[in-house]
PDB file of N, CA and C in Angstrom:
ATOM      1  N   UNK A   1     109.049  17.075   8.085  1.00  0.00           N
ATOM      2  CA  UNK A   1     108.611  15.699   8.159  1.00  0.00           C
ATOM      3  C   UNK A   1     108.923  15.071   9.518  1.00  0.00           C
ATOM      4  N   UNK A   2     109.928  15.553  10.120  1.00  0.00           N
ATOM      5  CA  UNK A   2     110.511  15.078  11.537  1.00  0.00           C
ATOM      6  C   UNK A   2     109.287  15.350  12.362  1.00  0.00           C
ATOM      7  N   UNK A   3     109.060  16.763  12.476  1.00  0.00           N
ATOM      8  CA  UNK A   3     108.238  16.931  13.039  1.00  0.00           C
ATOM      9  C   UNK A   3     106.218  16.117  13.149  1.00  0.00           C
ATOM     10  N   UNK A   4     106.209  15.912  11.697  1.00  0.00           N
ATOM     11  CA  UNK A   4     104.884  14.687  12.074  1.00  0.00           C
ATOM     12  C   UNK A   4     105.168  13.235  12.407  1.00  0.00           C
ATOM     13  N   UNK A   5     106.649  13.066  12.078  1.00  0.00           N
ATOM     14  CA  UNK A   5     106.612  11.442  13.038  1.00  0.00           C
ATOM     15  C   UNK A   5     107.103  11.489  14.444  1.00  0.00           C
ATOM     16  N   UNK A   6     107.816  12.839  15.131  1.00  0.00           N
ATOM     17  CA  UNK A   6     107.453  12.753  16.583  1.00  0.00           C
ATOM     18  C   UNK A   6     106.443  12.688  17.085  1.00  0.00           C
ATOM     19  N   UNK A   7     105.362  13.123  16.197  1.00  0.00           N
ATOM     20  CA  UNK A   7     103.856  13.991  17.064  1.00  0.00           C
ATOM     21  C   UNK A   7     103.211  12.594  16.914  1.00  0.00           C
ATOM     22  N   UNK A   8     103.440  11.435  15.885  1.00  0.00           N
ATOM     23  CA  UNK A   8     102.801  10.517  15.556  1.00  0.00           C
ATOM     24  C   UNK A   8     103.375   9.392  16.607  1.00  0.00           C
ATOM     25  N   UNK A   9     104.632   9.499  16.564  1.00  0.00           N
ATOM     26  CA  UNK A   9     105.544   8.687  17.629  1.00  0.00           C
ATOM     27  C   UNK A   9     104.641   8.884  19.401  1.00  0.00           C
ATOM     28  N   UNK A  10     104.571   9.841  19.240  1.00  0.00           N
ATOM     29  CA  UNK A  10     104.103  10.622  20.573  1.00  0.00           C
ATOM     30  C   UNK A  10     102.427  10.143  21.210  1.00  0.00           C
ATOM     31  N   UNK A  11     101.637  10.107  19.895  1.00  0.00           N
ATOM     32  CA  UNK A  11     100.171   9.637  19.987  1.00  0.00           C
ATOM     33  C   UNK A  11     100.719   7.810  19.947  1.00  0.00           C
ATOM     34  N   UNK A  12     101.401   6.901  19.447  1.00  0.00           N
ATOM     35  CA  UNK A  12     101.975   5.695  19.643  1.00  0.00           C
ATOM     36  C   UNK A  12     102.172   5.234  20.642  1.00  0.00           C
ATOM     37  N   UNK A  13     102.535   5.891  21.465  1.00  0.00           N
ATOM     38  CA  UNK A  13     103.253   5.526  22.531  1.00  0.00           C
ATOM     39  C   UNK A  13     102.354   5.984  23.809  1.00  0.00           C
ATOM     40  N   UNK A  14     101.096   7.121  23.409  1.00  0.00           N
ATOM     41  CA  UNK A  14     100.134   7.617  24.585  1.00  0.00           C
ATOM     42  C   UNK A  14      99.176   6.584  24.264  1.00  0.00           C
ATOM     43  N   UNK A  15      98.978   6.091  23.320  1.00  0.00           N
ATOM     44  CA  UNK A  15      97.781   4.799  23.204  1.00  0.00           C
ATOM     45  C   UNK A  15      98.529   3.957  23.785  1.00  0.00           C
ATOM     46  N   UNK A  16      99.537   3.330  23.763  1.00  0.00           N
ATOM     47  CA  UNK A  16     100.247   1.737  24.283  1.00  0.00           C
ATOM     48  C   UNK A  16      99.881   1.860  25.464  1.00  0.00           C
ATOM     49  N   UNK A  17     100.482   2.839  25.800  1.00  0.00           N
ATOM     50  CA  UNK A  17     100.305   3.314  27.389  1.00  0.00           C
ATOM     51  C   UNK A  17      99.502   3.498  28.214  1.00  0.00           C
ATOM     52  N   UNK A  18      98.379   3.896  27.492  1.00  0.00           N
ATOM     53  CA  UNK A  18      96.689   3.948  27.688  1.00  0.00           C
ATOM     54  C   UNK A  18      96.544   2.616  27.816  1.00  0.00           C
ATOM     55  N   UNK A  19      96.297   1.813  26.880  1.00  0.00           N
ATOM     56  CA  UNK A  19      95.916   0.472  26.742  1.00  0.00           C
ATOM     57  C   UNK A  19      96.438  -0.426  27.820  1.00  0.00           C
ATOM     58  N   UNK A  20      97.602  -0.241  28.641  1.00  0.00           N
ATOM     59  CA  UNK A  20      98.387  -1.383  29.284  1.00  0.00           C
ATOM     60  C   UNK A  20      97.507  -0.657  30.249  1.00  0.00           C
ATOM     61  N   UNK A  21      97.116   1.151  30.459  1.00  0.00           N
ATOM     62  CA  UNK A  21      96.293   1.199  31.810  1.00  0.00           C
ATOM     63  C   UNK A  21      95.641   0.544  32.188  1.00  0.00           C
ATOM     64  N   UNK A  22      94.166   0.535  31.227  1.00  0.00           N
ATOM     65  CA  UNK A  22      92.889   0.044  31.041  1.00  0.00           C
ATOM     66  C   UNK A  22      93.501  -1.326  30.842  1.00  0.00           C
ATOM     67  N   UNK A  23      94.044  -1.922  31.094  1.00  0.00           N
ATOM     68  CA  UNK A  23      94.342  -3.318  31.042  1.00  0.00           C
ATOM     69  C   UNK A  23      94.354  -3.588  32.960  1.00  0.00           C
ATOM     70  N   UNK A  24      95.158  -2.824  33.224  1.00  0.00           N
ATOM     71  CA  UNK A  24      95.265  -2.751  34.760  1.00  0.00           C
ATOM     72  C   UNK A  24      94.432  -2.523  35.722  1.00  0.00           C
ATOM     73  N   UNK A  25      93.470  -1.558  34.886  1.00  0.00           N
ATOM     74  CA  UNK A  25      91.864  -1.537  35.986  1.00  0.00           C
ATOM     75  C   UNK A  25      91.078  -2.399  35.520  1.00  0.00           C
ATOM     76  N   UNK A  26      91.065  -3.022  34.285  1.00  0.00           N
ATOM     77  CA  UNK A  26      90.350  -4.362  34.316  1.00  0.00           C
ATOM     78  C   UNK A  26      90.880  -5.198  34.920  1.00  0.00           C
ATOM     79  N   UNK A  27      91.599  -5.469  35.353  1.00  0.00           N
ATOM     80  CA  UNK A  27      92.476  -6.737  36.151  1.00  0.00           C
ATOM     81  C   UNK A  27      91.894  -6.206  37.727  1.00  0.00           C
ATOM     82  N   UNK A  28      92.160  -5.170  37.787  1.00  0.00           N
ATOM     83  CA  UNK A  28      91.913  -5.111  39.207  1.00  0.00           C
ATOM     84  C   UNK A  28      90.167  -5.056  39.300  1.00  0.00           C
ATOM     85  N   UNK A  29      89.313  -5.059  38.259  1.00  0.00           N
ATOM     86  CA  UNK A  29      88.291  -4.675  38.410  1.00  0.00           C
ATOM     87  C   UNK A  29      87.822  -6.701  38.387  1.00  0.00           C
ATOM     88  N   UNK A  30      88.115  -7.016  37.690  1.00  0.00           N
ATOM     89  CA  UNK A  30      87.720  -8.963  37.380  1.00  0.00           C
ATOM     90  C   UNK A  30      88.153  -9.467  38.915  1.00  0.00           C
ATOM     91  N   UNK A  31      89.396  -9.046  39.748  1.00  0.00           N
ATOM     92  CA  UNK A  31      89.372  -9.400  40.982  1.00  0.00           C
ATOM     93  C   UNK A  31      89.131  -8.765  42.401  1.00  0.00           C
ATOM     94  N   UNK A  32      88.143  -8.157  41.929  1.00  0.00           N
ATOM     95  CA  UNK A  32      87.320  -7.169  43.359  1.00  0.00           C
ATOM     96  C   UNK A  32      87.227  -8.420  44.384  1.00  0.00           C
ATOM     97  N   UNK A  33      86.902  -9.465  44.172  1.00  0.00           N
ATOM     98  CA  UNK A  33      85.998 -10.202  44.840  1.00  0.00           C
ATOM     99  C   UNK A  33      87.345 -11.432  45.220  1.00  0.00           C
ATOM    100  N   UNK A  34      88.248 -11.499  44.589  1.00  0.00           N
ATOM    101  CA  UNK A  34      89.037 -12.721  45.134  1.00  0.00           C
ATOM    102  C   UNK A  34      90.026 -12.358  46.499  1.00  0.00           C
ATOM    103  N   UNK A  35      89.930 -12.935  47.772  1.00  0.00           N
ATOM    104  CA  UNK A  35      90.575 -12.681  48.957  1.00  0.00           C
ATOM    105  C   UNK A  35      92.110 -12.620  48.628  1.00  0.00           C
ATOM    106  N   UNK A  36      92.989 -11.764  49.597  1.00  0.00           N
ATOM    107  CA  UNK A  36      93.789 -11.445  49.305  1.00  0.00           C
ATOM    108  C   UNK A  36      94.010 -10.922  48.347  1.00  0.00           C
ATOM    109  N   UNK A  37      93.864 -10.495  47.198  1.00  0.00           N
ATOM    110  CA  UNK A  37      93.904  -9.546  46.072  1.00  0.00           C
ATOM    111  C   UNK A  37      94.173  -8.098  46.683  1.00  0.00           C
ATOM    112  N   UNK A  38      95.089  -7.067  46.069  1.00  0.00           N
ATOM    113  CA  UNK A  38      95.628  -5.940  46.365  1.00  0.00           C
ATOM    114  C   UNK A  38      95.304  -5.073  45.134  1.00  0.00           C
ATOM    115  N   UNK A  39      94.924  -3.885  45.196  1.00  0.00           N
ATOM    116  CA  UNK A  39      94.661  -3.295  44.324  1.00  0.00           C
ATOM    117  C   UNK A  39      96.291  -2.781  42.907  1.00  0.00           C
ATOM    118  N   UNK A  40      95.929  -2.884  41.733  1.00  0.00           N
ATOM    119  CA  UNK A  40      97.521  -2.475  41.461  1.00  0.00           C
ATOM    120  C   UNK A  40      97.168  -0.903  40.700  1.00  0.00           C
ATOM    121  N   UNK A  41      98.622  -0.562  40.665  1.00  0.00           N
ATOM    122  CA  UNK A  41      98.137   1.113  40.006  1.00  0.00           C
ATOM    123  C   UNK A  41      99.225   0.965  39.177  1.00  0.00           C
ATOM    124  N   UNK A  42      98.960   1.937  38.224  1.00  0.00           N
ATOM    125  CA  UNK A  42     100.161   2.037  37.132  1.00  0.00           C
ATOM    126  C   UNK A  42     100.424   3.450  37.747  1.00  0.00           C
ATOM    127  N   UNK A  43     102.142   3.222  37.234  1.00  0.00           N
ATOM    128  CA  UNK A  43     103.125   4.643  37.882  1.00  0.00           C
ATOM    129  C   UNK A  43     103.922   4.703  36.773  1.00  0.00           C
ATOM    130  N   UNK A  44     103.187   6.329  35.735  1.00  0.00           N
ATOM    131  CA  UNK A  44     103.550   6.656  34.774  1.00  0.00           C
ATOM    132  C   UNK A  44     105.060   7.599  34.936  1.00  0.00           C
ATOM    133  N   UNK A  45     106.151   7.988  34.108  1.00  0.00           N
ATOM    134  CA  UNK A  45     107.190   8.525  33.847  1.00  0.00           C
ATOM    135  C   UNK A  45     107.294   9.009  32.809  1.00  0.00           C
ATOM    136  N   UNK A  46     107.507  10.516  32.539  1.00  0.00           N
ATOM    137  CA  UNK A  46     107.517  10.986  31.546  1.00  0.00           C
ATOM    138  C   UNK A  46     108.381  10.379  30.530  1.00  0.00           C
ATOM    139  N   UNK A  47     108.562  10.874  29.269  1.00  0.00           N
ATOM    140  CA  UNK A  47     109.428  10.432  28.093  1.00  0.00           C
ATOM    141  C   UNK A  47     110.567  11.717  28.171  1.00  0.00           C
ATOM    142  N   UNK A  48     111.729  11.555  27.933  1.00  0.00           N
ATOM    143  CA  UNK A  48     112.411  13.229  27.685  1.00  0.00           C
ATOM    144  C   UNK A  48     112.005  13.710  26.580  1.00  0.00           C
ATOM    145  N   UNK A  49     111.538  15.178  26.964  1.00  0.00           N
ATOM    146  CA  UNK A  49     111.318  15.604  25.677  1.00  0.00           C
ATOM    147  C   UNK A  49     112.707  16.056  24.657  1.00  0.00           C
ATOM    148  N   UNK A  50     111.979  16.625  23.190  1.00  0.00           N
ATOM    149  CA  UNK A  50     113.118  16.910  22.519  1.00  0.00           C
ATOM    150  C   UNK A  50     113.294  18.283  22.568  1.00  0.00           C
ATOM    151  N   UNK A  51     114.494  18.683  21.934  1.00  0.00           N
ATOM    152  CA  UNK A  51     114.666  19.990  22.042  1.00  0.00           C
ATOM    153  C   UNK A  51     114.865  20.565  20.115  1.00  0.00           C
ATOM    154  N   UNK A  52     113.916  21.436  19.501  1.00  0.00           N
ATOM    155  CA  UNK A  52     113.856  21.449  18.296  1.00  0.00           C
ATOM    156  C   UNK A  52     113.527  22.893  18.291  1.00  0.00           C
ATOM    157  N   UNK A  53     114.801  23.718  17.824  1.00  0.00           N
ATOM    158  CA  UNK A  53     115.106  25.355  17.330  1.00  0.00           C
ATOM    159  C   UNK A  53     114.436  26.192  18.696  1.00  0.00           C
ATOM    160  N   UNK A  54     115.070  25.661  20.297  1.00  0.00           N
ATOM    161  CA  UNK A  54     115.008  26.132  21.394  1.00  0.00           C
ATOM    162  C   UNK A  54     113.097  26.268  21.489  1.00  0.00           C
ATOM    163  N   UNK A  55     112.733  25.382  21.046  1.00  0.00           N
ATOM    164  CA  UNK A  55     111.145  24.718  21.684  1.00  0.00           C
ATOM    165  C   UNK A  55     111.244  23.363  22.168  1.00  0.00           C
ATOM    166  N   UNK A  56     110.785  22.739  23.318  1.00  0.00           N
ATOM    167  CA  UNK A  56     110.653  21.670  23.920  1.00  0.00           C
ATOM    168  C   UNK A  56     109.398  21.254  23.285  1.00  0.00           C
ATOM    169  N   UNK A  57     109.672  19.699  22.935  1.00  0.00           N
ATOM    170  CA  UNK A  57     107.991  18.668  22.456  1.00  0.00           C
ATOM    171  C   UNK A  57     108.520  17.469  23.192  1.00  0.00           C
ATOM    172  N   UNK A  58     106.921  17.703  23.842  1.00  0.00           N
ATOM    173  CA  UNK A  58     107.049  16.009  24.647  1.00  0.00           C
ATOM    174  C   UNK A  58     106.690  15.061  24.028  1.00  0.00           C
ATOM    175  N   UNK A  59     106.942  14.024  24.501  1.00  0.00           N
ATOM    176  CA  UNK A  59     107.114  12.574  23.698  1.00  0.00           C
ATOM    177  C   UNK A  59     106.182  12.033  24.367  1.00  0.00           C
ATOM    178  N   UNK A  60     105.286  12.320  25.385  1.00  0.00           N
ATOM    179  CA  UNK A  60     104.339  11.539  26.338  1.00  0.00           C
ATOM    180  C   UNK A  60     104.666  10.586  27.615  1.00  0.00           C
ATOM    181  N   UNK A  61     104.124   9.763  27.867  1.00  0.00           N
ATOM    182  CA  UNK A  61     104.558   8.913  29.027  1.00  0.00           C
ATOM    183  C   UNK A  61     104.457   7.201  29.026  1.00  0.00           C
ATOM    184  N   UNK A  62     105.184   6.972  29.805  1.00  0.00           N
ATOM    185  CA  UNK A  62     105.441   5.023  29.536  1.00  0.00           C
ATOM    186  C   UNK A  62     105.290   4.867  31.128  1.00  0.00           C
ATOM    187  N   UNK A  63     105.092   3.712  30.959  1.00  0.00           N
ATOM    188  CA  UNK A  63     104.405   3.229  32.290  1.00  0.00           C
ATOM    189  C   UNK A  63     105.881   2.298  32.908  1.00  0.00           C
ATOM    190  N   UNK A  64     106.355   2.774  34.033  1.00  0.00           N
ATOM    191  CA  UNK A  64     107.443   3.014  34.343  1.00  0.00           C
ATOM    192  C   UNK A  64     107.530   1.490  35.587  1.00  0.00           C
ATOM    193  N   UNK A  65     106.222   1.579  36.283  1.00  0.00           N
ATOM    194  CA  UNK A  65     106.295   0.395  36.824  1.00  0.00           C
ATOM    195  C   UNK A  65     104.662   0.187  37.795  1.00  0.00           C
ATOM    196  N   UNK A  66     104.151  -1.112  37.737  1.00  0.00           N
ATOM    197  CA  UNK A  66     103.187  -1.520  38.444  1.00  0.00           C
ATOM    198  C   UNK A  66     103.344  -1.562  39.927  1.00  0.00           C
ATOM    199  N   UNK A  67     102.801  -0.864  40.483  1.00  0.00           N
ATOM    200  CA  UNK A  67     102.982  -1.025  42.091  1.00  0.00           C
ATOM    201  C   UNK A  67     101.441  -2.036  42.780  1.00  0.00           C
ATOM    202  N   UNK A  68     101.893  -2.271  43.923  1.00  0.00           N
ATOM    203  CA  UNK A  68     100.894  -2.651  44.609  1.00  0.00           C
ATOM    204  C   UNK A  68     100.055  -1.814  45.238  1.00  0.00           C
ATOM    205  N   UNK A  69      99.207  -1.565  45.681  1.00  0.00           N
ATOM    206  CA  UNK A  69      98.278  -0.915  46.940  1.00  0.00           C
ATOM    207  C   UNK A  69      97.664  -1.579  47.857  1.00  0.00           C
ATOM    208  N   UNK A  70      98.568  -1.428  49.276  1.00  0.00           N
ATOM    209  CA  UNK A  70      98.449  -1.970  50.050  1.00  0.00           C
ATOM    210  C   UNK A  70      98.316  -1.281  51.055  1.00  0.00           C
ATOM    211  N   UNK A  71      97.810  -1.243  52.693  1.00  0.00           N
ATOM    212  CA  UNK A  71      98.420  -0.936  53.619  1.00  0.00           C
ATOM    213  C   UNK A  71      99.170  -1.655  54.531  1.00  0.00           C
ATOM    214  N   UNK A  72     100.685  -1.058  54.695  1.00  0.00           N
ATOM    215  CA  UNK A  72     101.611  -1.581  55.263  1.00  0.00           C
ATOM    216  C   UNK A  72     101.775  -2.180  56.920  1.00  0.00           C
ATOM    217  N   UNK A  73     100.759  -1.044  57.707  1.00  0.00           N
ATOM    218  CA  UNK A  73     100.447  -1.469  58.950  1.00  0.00           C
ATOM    219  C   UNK A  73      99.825  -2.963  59.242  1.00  0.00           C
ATOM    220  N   UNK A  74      98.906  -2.659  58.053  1.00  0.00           N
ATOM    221  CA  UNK A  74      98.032  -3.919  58.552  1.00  0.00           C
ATOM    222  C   UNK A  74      98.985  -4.696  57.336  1.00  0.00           C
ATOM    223  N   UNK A  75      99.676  -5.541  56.888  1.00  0.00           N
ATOM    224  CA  UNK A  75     100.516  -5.997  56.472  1.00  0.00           C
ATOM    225  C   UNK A  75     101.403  -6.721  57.211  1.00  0.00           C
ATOM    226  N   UNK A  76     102.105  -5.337  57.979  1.00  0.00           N
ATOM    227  CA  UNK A  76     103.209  -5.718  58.855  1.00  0.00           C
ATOM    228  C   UNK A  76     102.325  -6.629  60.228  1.00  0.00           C
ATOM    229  N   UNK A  77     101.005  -6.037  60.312  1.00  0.00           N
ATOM    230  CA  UNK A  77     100.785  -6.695  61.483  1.00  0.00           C
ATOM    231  C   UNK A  77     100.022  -8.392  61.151  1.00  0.00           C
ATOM    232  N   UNK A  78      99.697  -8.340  60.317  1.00  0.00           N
ATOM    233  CA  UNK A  78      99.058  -9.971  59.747  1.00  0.00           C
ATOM    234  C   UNK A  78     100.710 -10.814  59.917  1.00  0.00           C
ATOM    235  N   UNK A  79     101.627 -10.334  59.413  1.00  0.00           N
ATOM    236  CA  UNK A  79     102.905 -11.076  59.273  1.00  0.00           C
ATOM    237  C   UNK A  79     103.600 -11.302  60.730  1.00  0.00           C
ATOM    238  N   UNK A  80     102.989 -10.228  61.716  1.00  0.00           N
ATOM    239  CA  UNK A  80     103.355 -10.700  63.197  1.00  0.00           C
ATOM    240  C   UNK A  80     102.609 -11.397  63.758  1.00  0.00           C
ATOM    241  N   UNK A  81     101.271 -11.254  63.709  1.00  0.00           N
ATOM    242  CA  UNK A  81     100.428 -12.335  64.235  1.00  0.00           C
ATOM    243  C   UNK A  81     100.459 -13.308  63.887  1.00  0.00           C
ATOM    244  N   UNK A  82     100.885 -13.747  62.424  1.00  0.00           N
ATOM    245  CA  UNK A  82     101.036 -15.364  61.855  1.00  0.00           C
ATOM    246  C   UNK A  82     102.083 -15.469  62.589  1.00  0.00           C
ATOM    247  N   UNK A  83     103.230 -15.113  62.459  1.00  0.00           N
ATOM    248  CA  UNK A  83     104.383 -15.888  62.884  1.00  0.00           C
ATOM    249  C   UNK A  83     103.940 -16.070  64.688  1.00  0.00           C
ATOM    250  N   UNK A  84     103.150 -14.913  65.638  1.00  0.00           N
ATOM    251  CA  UNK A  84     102.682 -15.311  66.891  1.00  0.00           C
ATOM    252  C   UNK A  84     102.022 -16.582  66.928  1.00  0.00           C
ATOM    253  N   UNK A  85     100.937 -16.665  65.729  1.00  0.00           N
ATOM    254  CA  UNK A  85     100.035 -17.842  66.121  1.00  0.00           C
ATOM    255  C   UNK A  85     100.903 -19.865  65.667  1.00  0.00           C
ATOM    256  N   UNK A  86     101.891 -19.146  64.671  1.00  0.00           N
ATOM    257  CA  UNK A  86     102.496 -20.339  64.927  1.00  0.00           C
ATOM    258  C   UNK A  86     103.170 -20.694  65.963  1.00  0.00           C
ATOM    259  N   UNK A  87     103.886 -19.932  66.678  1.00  0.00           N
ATOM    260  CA  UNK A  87     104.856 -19.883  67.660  1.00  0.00           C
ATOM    261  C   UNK A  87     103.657 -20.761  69.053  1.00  0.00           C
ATOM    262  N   UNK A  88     102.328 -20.483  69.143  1.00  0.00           N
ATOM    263  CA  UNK A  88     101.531 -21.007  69.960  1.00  0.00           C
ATOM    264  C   UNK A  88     101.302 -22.381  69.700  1.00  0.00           C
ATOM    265  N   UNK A  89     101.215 -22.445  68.284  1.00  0.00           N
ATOM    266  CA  UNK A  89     100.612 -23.920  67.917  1.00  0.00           C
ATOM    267  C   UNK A  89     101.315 -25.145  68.305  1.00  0.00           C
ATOM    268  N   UNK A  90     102.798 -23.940  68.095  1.00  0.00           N
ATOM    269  CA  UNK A  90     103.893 -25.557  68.399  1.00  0.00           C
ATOM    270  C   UNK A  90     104.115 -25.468  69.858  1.00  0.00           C
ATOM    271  N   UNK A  91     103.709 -24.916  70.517  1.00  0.00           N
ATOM    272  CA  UNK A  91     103.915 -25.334  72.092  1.00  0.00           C
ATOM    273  C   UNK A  91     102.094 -25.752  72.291  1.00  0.00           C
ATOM    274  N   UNK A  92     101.085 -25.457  71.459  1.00  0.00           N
ATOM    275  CA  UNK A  92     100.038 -26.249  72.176  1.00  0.00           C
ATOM    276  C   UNK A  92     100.316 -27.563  71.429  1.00  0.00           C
ATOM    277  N   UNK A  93     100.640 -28.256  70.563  1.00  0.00           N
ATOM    278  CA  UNK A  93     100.680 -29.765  70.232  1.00  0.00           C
ATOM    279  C   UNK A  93     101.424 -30.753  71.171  1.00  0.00           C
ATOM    280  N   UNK A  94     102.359 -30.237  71.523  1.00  0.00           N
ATOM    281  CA  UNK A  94     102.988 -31.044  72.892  1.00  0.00           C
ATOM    282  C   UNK A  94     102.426 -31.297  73.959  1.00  0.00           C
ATOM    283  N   UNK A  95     101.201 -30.060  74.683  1.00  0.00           N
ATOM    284  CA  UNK A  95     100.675 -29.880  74.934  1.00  0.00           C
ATOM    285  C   UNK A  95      99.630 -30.701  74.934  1.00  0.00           C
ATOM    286  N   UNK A  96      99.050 -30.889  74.128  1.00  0.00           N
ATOM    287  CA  UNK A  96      97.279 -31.576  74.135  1.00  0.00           C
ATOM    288  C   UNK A  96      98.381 -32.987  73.932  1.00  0.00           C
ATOM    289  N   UNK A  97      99.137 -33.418  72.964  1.00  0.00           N
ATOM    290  CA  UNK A  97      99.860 -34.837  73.708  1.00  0.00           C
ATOM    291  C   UNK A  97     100.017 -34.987  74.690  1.00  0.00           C
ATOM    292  N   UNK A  98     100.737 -34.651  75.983  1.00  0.00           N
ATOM    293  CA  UNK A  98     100.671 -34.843  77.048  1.00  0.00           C
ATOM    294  C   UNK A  98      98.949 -35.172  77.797  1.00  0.00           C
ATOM    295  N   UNK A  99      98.631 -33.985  77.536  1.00  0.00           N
ATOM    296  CA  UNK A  99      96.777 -33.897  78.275  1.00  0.00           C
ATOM    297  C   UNK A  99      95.994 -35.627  77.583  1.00  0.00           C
ATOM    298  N   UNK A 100      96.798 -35.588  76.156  1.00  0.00           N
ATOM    299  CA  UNK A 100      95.820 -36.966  76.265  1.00  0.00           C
ATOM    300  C   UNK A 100      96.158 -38.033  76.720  1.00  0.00           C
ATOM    301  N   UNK A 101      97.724 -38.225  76.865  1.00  0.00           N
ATOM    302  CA  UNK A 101      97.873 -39.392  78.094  1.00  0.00           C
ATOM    303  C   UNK A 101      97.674 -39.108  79.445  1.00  0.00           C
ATOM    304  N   UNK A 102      97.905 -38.087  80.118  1.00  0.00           N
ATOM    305  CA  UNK A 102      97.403 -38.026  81.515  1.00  0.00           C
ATOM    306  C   UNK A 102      96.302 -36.676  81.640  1.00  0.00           C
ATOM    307  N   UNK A 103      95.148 -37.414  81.226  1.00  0.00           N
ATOM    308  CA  UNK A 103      93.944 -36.645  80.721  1.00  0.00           C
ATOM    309  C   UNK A 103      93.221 -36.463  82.214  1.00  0.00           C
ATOM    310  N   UNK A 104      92.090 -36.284  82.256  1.00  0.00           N
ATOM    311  CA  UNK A 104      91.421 -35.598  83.558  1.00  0.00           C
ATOM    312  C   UNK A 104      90.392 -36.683  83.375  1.00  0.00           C
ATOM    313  N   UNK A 105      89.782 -37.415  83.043  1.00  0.00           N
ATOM    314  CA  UNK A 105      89.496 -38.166  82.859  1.00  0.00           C
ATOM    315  C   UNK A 105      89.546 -39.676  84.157  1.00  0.00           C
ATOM    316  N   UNK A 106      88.519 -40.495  84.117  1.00  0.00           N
ATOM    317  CA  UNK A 106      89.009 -41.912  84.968  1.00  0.00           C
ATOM    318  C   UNK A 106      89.840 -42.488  84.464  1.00  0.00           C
ATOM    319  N   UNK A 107      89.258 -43.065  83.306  1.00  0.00           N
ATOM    320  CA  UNK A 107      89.943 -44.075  82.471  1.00  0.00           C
ATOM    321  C   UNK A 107      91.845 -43.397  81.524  1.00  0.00           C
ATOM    322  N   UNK A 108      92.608 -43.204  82.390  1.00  0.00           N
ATOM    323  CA  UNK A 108      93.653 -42.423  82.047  1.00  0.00           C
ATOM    324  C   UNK A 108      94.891 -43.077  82.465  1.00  0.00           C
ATOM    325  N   UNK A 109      96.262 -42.889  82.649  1.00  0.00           N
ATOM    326  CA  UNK A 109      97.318 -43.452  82.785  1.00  0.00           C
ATOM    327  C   UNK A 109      97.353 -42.765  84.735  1.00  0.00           C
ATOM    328  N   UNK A 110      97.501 -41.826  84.634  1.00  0.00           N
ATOM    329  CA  UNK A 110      97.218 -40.982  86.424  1.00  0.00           C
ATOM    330  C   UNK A 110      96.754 -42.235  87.196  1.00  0.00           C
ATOM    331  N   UNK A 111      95.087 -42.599  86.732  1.00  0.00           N
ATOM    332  CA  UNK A 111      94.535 -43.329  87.195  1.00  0.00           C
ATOM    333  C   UNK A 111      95.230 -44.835  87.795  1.00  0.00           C
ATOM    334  N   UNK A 112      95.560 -45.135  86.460  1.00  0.00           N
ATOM    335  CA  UNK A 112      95.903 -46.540  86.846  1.00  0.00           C
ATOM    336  C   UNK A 112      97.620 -46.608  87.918  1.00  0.00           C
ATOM    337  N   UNK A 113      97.814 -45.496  87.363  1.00  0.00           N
ATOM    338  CA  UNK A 113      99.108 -45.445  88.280  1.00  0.00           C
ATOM    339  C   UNK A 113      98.955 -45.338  90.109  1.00  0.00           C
ATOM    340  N   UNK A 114      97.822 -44.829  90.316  1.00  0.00           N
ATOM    341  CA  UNK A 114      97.372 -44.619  91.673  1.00  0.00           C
ATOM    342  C   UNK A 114      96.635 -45.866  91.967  1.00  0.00           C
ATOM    343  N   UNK A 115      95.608 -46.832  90.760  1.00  0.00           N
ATOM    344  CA  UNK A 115      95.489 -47.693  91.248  1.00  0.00           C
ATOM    345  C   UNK A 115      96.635 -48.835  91.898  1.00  0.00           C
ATOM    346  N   UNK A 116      97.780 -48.517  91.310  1.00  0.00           N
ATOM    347  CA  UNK A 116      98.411 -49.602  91.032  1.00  0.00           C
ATOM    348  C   UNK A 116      99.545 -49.125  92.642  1.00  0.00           C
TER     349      UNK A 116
END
């Protein structure tokens, strides 16, 4: 009797496991289209099997953990260029402040200072 509720235990636990897949490529399949979205994969781990009158029976597999799929290069490099392009922004805002009080322009502060 042991033996049909492992084998039953065993098909239990390969459907759950199934099901949370196909849960995961529908998810990734409903957001093909939304930016930034990363593909996810399931990363299965076996079960230990048992050991019954020196025969091994496996117990199947559980889904051990969701990873991302990404590439890291281009990752690492979006995260250097943002932090570059902020690093620009805050030295051009001081920047175009200054230019708009002593602008290139006639009508400017330069101007009137030379008129004056």
């Amino acid at each position: 009797m042991s033996g049909l509720m492992s084998a039953l235990n065993a098909g239990k636990t390969s459907l759950r496991t199934s099901q949370k897949a196909v849960e995961i490529a529908g998810n990734n399949i409903a957001n093909v289209n939304t930016p930034g979205y990363s593909r996810q994969k399931a990363v299965f781990q076996p079960v230990p099997s048992l050991e019954l009158r020196g025969f091994f029976i496996g117990q199947g597999v559980n889904i051990n953990n969701i990873a991302r799929e990404h590439d890291v290069f281009l990752t690492r490099q979006i995260h250097d260029k943002s932090g570059q392009l902020g690093e620009e922004s805050s030295r051009a805002a001081p920047m175009a402040e200054l230019e708009r009080i002593f602008s290139v322009a006639e009508n400017n502060l330069s101007t009137e200072i030379d008129r004056f």
